[in-house]
N, C-alpha and C. Protein backbone atom coordinates (compact mmCIF):
# COMPACT_ATOMS: atom_id res chain seq x y z
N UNK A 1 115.93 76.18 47.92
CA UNK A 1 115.13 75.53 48.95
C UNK A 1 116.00 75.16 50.15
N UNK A 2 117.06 74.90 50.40
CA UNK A 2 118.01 74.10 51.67
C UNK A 2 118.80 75.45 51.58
N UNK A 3 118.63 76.27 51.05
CA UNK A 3 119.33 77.94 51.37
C UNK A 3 118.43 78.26 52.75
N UNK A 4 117.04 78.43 51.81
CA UNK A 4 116.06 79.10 52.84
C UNK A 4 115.63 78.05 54.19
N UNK A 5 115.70 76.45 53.98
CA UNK A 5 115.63 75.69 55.34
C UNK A 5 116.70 76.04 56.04
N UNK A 6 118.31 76.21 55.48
CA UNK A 6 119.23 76.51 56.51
C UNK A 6 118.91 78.10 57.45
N UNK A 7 118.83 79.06 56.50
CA UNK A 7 117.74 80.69 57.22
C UNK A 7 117.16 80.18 58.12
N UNK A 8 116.43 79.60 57.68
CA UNK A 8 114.95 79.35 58.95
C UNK A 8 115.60 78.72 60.02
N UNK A 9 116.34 77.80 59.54
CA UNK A 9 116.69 77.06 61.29
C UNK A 9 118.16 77.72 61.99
N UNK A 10 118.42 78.98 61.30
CA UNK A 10 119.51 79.90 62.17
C UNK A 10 118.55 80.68 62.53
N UNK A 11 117.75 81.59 62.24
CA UNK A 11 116.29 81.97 62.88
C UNK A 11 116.44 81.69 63.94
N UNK A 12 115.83 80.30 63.99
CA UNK A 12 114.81 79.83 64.78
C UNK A 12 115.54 79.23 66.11
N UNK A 13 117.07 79.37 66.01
CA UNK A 13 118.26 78.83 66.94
C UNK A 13 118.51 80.20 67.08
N UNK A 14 118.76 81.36 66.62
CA UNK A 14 118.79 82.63 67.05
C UNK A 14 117.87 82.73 68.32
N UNK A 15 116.38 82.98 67.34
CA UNK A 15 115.33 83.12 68.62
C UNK A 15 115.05 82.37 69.58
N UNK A 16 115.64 80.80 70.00
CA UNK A 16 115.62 80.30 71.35
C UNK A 16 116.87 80.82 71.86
N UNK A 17 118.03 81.25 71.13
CA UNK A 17 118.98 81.31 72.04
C UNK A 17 118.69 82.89 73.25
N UNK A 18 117.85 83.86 71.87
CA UNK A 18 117.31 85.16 73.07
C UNK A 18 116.60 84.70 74.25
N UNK A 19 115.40 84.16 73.28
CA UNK A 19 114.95 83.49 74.82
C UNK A 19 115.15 82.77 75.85
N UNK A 20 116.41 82.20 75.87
CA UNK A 20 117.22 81.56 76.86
C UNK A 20 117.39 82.42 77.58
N UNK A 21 118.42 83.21 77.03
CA UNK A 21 119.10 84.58 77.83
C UNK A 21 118.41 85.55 78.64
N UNK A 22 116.96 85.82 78.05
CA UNK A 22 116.10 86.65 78.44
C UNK A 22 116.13 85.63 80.03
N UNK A 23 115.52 84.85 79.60
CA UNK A 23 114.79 83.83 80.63
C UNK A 23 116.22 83.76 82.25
N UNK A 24 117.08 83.43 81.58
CA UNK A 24 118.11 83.27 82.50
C UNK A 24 119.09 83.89 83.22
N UNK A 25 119.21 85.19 82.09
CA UNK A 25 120.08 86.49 82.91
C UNK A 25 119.76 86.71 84.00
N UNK A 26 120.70 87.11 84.62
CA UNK A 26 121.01 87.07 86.21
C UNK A 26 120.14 88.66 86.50
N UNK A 27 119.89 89.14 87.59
CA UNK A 27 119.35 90.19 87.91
C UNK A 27 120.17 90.88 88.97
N UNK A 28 120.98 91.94 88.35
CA UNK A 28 121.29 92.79 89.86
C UNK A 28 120.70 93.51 90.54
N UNK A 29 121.43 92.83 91.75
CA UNK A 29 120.07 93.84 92.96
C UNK A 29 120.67 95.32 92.86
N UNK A 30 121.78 95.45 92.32
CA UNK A 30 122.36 96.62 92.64
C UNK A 30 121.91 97.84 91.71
N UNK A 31 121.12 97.61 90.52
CA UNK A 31 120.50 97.87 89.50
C UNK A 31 118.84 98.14 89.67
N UNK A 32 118.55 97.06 90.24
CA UNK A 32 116.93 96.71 89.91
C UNK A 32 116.59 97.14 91.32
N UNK A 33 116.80 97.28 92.68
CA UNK A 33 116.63 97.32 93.81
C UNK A 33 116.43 98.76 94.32
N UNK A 34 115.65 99.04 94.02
CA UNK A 34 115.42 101.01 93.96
C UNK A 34 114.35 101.37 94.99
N UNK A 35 114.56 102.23 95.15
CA UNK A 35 113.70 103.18 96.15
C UNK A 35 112.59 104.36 95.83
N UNK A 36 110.94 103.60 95.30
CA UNK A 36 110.21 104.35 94.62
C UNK A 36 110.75 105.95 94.69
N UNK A 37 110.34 105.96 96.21
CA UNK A 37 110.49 107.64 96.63
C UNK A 37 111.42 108.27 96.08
N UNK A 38 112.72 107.87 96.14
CA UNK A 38 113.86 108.30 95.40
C UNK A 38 114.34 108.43 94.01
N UNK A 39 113.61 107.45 93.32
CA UNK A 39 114.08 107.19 92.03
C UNK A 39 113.49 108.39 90.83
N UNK A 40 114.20 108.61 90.21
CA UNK A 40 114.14 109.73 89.71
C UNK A 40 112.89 110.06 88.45
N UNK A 41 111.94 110.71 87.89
CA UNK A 41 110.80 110.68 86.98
C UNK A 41 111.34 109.60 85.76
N UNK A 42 111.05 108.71 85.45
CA UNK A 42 111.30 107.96 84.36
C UNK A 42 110.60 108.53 82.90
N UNK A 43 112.01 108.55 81.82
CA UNK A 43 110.74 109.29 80.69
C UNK A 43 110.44 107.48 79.46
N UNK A 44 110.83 106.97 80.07
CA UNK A 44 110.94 105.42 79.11
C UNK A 44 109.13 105.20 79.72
N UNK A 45 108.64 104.65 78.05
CA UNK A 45 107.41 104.21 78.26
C UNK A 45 107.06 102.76 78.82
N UNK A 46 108.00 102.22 79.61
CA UNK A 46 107.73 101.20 80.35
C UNK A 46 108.46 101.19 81.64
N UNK A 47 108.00 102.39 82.16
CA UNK A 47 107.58 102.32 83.39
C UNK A 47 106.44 103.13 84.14
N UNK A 48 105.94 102.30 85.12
CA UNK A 48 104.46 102.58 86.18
C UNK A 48 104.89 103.15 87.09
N UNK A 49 104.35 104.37 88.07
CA UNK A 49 104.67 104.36 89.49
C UNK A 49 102.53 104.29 89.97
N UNK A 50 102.72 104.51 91.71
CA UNK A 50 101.94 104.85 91.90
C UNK A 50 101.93 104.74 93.62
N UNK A 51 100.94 105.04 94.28
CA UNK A 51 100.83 105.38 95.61
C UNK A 51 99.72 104.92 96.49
N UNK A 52 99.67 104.42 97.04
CA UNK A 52 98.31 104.22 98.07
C UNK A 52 98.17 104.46 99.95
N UNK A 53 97.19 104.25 100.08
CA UNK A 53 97.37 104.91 101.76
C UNK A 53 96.04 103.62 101.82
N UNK A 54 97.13 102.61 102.48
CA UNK A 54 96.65 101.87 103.37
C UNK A 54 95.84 101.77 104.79
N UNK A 55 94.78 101.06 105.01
CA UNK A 55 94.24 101.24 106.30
C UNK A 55 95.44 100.35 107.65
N UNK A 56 96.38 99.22 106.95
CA UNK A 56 96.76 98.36 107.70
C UNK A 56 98.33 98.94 108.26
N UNK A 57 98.75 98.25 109.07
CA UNK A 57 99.94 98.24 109.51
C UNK A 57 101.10 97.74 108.22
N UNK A 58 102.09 98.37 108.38
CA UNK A 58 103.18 98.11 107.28
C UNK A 58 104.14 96.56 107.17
N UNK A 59 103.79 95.86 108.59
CA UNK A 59 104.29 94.77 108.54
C UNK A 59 103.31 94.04 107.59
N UNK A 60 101.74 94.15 108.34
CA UNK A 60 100.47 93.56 107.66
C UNK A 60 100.85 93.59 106.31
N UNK A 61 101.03 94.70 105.78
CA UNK A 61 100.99 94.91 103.84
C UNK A 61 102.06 94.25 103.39
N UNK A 62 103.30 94.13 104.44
CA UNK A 62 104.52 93.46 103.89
C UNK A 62 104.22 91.87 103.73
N UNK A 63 103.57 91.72 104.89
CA UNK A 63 103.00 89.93 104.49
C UNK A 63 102.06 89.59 103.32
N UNK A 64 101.36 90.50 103.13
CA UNK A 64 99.88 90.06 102.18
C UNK A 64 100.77 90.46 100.54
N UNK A 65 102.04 91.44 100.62
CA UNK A 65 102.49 91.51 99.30
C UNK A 65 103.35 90.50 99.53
N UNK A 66 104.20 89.92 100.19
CA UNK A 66 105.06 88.79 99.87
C UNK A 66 104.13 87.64 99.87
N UNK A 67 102.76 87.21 99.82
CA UNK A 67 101.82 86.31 99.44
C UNK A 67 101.24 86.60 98.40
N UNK A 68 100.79 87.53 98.20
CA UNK A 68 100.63 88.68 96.55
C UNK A 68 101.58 88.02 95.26
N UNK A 69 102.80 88.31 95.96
CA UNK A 69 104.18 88.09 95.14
C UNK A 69 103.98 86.47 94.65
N UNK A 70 104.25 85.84 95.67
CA UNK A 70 104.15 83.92 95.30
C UNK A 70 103.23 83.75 94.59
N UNK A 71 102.29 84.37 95.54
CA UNK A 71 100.72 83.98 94.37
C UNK A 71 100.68 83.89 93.04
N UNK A 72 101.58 85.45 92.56
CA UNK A 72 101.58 85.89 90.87
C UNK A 72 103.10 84.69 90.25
N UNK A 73 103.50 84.32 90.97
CA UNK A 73 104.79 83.71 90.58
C UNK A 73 106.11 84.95 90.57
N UNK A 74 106.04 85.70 91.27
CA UNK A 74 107.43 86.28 91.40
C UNK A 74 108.31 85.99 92.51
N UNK A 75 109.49 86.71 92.42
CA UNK A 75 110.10 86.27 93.32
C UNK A 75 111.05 87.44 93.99
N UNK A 76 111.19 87.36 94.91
CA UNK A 76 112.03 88.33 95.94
C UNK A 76 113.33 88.80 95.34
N UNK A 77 113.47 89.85 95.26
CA UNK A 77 114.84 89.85 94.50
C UNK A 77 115.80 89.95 95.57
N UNK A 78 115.14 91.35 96.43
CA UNK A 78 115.98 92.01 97.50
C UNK A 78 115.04 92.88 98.11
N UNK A 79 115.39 93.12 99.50
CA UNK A 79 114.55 94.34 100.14
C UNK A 79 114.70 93.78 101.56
N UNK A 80 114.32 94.52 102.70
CA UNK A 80 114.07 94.54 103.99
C UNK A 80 112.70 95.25 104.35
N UNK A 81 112.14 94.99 105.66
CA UNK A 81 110.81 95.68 105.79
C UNK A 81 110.02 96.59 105.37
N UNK A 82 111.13 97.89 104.88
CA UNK A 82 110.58 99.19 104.33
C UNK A 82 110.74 99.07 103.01
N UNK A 83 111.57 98.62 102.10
CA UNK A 83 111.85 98.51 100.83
C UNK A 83 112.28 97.00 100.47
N UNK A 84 111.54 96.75 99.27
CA UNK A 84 111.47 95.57 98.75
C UNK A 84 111.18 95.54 97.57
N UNK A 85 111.83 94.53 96.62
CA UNK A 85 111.54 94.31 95.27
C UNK A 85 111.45 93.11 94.65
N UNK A 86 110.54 93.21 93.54
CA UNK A 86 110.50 91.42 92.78
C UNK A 86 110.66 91.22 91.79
N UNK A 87 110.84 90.42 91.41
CA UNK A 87 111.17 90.04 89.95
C UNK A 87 109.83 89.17 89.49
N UNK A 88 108.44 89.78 88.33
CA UNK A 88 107.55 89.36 88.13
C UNK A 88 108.04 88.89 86.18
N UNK A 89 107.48 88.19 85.84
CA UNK A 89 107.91 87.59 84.81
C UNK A 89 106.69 87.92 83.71
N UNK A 90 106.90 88.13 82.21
CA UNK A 90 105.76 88.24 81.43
C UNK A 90 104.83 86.53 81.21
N UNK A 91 104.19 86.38 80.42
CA UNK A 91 103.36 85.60 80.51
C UNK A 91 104.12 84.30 79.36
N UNK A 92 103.84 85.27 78.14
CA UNK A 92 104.23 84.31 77.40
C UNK A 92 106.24 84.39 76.87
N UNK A 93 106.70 85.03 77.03
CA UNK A 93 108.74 85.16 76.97
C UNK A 93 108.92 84.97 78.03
N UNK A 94 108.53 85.57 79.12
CA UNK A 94 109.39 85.56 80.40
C UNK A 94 110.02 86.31 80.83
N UNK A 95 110.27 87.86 79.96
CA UNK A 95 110.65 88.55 79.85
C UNK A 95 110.82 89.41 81.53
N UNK A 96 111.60 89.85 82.18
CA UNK A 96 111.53 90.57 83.75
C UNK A 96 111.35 91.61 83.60
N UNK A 97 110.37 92.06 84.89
CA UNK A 97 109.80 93.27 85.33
C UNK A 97 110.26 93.56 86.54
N UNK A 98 110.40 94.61 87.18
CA UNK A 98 110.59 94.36 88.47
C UNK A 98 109.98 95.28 88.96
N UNK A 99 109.17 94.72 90.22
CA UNK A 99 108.48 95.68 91.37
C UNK A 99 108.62 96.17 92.37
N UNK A 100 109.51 97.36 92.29
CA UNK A 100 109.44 98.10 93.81
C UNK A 100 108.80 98.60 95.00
N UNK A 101 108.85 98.34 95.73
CA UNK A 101 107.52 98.70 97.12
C UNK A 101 108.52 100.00 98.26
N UNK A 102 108.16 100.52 98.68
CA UNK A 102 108.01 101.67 99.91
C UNK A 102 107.27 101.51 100.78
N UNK A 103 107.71 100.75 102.26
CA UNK A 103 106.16 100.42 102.84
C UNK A 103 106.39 101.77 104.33
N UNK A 104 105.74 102.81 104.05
CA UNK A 104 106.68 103.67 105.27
C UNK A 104 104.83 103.97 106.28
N UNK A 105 105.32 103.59 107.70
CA UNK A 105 104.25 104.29 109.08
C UNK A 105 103.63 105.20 108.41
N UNK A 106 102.25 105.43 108.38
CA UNK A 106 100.89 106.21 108.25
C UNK A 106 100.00 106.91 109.68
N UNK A 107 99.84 108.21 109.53
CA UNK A 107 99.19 108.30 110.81
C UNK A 107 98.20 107.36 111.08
N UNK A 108 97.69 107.42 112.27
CA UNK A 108 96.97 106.59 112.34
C UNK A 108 96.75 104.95 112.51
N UNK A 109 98.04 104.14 112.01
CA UNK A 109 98.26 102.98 112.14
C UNK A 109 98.62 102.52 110.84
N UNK A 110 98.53 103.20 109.84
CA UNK A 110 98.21 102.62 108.32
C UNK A 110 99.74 102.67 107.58
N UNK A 111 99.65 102.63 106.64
CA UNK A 111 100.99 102.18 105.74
C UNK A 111 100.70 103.07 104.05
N UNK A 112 101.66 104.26 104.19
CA UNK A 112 102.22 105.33 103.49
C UNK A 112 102.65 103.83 102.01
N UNK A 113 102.36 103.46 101.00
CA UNK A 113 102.76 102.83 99.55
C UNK A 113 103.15 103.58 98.69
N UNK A 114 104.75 103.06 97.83
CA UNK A 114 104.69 103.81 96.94
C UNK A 114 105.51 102.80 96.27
N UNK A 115 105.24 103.00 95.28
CA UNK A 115 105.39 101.48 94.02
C UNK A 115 106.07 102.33 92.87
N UNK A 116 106.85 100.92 91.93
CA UNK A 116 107.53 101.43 90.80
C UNK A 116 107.58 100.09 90.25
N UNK A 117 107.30 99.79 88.78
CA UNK A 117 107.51 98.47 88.45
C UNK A 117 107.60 99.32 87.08
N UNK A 118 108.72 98.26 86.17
CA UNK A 118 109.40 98.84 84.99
C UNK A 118 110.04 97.83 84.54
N UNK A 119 110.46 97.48 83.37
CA UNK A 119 110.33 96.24 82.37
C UNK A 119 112.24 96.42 82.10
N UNK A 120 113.04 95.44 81.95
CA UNK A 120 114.37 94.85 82.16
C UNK A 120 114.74 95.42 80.34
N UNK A 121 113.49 94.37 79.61
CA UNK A 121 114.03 94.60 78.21
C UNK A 121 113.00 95.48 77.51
N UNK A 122 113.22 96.14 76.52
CA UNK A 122 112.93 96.85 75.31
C UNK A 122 112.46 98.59 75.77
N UNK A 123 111.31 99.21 74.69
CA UNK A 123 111.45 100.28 75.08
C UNK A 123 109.64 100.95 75.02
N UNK A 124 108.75 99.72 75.15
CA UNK A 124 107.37 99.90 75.42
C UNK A 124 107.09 98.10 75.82
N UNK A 125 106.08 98.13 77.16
CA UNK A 125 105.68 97.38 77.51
C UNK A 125 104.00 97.51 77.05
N UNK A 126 103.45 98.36 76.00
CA UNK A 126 101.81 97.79 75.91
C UNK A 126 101.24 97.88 77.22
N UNK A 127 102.00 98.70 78.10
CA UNK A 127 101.00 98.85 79.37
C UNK A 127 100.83 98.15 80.34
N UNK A 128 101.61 96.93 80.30
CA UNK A 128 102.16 95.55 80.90
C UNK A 128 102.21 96.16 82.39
N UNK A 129 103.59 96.88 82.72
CA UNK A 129 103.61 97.19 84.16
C UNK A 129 102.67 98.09 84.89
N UNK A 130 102.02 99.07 84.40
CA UNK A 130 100.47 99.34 84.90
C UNK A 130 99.65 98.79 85.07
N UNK A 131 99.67 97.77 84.39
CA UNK A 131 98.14 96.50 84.54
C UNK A 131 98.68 96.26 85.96
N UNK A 132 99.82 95.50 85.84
CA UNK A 132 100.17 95.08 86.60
C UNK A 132 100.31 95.24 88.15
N UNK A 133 100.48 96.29 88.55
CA UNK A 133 101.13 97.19 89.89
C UNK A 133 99.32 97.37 89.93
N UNK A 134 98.60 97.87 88.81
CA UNK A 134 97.39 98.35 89.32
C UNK A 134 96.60 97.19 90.24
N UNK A 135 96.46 95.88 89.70
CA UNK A 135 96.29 95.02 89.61
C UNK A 135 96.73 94.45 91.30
N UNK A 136 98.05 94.33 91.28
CA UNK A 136 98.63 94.40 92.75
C UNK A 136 97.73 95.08 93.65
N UNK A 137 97.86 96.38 93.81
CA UNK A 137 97.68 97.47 94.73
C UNK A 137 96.29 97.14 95.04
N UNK A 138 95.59 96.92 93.79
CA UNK A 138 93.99 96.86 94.17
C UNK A 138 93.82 95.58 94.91
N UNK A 139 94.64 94.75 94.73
CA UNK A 139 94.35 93.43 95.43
C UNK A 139 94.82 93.64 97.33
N UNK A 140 95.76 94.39 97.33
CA UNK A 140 96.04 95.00 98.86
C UNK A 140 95.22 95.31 99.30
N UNK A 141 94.84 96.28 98.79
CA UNK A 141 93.22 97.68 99.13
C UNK A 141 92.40 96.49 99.29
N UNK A 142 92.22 95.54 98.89
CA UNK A 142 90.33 95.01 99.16
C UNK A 142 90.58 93.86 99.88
């Protein structure tokens, strides 16, 4: 019996200490800070891309996603006008995702999107960063 209470509470000091780490590891921009267009076909099942053709100006989309961003609770990792990325967090670990944007001139006045969001730890997100980005994008569009 005080075998298996000592187990359980190295467990259970194991599993806060991941979740510390998860929660607190630092994020390099030099890593996470990518360039949809560029980045190469991902074959890992946790990652999303995708594309949209905006009616608005690219500054416009850059403001309504950095209000997008706060809104969801993420946060800026790195980026400048044309490229930008965030650090969006899971719900219940905390686990990091990060979302890449491409905001490039559209004929017409509009804004060329191209997105990449893909998960820090493990090797399936359940579809997590597709909800997600979809979720985003559609909230731009309307």
């Amino acid at each position: 019996m005080k075998m298996t209470l000592i187990l359980l509470s190295l467990a259970a000091l194991a599993f806060l200490a991941f979740a510390l780490w998860v929660r607190l590891a630092p994020s390099d921009p030099g890593r996470w800070h990518v360039d949809p267009a560029a980045t190469a076909d991902p074959t890992r099942p946790n990652f999303a891309r995708a594309e949209r053709m905006l009616p608005l100006p690219p500054e416009e989309v850059r403001a309504r996603l950095d209000a997008l961003a706060r809104d969801r609770g993420a946060e800026r990792l790195a980026g400048d006008a044309a490229l930008v990325t965030y650090v969006a967090r899971t719900r219940l670990m905390g686990y990091p995702d990060y979302l890449s944007f491409r905001l490039d001139p559209a004929e017409g006045g509009g804004t060329h999107l191209q997105a990449l969001s893909r998960s820090r730890f493990g090797q399936g997100d359940m579809g997590v960063n597709k909800a997600r980005l979809t979720r985003w994008l559609d909230r731009l569009s309307g």
